[in-house]
N, C-alpha and C. Protein backbone atom coordinates (compact mmCIF):
# COMPACT_ATOMS: atom_id res chain seq x y z
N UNK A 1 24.70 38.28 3.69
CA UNK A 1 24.40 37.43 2.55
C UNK A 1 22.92 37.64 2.19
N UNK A 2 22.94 37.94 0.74
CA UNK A 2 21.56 38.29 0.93
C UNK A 2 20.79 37.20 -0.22
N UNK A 3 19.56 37.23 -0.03
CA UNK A 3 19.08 35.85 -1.07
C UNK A 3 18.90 36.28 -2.56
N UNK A 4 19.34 35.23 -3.28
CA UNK A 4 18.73 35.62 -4.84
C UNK A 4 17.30 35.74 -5.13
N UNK A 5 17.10 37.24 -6.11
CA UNK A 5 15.95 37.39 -6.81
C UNK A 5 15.33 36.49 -7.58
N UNK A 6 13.87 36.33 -7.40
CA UNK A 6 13.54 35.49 -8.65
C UNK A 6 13.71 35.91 -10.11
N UNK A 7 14.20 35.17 -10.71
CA UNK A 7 13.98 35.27 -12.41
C UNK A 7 12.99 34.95 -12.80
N UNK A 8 12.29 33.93 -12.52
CA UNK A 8 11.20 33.35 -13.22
C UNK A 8 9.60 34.40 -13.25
N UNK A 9 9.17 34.84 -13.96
CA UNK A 9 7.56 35.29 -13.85
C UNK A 9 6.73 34.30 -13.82
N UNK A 10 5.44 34.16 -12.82
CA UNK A 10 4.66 33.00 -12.31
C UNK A 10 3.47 33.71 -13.42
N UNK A 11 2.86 32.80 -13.94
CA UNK A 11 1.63 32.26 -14.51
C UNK A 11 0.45 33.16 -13.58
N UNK A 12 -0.12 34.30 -13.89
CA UNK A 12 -1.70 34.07 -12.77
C UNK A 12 -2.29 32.83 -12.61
N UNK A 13 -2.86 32.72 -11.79
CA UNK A 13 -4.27 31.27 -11.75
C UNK A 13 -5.07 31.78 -12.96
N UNK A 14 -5.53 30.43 -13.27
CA UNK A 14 -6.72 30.62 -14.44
C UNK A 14 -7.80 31.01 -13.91
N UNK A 15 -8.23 30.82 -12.92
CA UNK A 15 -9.67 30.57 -12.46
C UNK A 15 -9.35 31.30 -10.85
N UNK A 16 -10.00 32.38 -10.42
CA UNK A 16 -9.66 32.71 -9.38
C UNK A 16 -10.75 32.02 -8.06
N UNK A 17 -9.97 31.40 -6.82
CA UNK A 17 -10.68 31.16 -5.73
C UNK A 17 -11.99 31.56 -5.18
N UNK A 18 -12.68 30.16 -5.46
CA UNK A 18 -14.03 30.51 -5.02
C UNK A 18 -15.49 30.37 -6.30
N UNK A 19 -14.68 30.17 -7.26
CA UNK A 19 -15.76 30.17 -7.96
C UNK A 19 -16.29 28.63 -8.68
N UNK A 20 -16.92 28.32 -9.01
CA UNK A 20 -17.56 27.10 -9.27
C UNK A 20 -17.81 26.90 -10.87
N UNK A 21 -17.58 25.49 -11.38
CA UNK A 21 -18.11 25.08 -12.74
C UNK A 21 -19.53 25.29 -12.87
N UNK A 22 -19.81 25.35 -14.00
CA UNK A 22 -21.32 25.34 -14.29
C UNK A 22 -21.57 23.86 -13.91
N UNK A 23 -23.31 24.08 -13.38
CA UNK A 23 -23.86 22.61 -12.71
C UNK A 23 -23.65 21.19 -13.74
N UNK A 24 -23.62 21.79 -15.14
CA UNK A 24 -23.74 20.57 -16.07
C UNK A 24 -21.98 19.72 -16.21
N UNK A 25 -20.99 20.46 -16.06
CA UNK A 25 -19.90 20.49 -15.93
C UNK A 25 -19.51 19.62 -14.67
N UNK A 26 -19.85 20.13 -13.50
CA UNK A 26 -19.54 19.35 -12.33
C UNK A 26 -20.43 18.23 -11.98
N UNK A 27 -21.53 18.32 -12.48
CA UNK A 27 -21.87 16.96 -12.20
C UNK A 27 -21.41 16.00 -12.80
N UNK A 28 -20.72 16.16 -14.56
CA UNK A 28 -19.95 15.35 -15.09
C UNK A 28 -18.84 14.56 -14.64
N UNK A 29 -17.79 15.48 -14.03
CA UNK A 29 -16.97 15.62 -13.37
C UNK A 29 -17.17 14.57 -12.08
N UNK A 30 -18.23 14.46 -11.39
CA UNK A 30 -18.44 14.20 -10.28
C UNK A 30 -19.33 12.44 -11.02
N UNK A 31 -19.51 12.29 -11.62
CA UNK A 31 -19.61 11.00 -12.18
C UNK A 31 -18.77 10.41 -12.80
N UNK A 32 -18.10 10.78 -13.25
CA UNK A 32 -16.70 10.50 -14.25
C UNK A 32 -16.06 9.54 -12.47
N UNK A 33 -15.74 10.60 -11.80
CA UNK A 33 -14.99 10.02 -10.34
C UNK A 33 -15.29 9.07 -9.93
N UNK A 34 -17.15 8.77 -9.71
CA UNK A 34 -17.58 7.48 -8.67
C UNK A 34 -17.22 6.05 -10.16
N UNK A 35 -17.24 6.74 -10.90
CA UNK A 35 -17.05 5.43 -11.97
C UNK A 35 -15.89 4.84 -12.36
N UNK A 36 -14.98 5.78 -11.77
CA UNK A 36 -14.07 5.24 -11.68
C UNK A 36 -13.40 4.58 -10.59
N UNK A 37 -13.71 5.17 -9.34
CA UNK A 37 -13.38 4.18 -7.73
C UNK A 37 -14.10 3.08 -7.92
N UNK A 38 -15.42 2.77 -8.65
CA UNK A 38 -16.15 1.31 -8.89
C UNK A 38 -15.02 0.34 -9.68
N UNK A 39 -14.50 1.05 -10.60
CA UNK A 39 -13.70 -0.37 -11.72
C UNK A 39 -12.70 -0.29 -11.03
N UNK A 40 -12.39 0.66 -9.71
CA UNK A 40 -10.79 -0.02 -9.53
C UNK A 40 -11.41 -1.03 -8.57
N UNK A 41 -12.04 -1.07 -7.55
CA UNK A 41 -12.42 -1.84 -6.36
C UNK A 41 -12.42 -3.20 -6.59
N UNK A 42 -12.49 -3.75 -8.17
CA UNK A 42 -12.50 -5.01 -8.04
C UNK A 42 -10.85 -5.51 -8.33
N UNK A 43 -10.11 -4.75 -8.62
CA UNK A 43 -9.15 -4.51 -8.52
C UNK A 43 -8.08 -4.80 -7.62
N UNK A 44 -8.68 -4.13 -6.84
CA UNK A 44 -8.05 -3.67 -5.36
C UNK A 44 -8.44 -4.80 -4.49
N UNK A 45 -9.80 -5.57 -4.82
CA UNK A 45 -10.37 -6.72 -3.79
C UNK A 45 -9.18 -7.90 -4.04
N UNK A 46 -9.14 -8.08 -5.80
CA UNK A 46 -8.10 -8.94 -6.40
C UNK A 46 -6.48 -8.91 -5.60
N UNK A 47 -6.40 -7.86 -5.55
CA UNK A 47 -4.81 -7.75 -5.22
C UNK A 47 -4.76 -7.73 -3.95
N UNK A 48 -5.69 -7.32 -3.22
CA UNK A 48 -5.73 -7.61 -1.35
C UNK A 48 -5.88 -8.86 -1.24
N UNK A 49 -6.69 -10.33 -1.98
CA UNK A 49 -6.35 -11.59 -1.52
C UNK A 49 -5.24 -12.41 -2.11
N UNK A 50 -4.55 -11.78 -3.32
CA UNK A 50 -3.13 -12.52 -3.80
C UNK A 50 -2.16 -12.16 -2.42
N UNK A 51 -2.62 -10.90 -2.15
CA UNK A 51 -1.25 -10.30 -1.26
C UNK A 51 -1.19 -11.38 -0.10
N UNK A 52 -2.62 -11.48 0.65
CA UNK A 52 -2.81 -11.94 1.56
C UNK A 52 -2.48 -13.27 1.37
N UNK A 53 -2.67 -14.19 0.39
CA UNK A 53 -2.36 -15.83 0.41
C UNK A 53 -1.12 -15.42 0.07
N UNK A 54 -0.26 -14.66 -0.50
CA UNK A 54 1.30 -14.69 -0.79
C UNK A 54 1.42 -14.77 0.64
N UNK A 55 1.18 -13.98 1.78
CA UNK A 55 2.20 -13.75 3.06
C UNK A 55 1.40 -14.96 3.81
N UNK A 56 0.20 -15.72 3.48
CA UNK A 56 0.06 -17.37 3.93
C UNK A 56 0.96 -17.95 4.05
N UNK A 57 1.23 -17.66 2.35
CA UNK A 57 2.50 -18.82 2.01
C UNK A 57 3.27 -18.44 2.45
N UNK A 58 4.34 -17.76 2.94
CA UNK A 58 5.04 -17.34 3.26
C UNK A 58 5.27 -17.53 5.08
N UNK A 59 4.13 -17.66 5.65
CA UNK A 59 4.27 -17.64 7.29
C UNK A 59 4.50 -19.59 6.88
N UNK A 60 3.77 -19.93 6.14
CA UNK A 60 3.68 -21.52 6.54
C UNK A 60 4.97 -22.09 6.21
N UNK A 61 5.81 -21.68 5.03
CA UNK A 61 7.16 -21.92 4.73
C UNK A 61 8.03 -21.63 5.98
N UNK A 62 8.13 -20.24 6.32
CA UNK A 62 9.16 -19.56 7.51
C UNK A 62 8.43 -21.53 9.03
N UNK A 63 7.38 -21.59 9.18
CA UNK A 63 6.86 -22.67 10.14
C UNK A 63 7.61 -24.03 9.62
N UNK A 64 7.29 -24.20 9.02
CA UNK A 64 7.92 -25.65 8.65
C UNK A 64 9.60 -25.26 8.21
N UNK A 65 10.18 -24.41 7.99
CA UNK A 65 11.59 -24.49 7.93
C UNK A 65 12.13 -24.33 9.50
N UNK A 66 11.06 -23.34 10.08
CA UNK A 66 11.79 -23.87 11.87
C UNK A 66 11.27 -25.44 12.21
N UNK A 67 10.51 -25.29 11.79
CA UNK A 67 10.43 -26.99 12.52
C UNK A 67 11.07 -27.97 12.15
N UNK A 68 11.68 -28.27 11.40
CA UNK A 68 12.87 -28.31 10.53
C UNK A 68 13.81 -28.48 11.54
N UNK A 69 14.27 -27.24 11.83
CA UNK A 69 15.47 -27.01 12.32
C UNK A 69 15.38 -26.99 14.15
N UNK A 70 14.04 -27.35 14.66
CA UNK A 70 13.88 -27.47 15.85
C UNK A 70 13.99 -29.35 16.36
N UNK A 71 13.62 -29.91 15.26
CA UNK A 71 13.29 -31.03 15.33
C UNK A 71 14.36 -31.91 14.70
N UNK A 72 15.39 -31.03 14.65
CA UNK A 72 16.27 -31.79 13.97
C UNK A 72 17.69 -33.11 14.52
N UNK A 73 18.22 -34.04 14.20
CA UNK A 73 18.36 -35.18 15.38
C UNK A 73 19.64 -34.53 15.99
N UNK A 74 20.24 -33.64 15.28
CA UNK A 74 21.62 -33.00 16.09
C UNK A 74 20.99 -31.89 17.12
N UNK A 75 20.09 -31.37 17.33
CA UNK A 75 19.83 -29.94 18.06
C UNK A 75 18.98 -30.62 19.60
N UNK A 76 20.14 -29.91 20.55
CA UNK A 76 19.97 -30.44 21.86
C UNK A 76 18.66 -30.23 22.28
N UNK A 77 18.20 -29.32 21.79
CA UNK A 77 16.91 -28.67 22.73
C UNK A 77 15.92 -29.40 21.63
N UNK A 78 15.90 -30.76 21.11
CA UNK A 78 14.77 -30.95 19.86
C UNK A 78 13.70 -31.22 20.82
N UNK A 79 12.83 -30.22 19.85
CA UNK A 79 11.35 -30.15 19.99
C UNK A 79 10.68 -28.85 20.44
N UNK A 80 11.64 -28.43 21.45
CA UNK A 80 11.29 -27.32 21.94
C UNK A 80 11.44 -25.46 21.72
N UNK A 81 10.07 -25.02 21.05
CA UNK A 81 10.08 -24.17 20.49
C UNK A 81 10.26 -23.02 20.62
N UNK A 82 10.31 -23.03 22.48
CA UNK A 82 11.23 -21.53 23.24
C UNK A 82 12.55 -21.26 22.44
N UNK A 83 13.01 -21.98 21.91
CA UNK A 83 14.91 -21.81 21.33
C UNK A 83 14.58 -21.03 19.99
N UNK A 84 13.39 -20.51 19.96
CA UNK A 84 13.27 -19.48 18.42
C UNK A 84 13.05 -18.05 19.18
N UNK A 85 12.45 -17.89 20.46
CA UNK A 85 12.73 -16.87 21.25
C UNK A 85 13.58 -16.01 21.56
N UNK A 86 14.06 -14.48 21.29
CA UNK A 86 15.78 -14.38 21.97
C UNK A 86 15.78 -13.81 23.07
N UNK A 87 14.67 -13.55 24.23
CA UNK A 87 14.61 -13.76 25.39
C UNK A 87 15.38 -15.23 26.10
């Protein structure tokens, strides 16, 4: 069995390995970048403390629905919080 030929003809590279923009070019380039990791960061600070008080809320709900159900007047073992263990 032997493999199929390519059909397709590939593109040369534009720019062959190794060579560099002119200095006025890359330093553009290279400011354009830090100015942009600055406007996301406040961004990113924003959405790291929603995330973080979402999964607050979220541990304190999951706490008070076991306690709930630990403390409840039918459950033999009330009070005791080993019975959320499955050891």
């Amino acid at each position: 069995m032997a493999l199929p030929k390519a059909t397709v003809q590939l593109q040369p590279p534009t720019q062959a390995l190794g060579t560099t923009f002119p200095p006025s070019q890359a330093m553009t380039v290279q400011a354009d970048e830090e100015e942009d990791e600055e406007a996301g960061q406040g961004l990113v600070a924003i959405l790291s403390g929603v995330g973080l008080a979402a999964a607050i809320v979220v541990l304190v709900f999951q706490v008070m629905t076991a306690d709930t159900w630990i403390n409840a007047e039918d459950n033999e073992k009330k009070g005791d919080w080993t019975q959320l263990s499955p050891l």
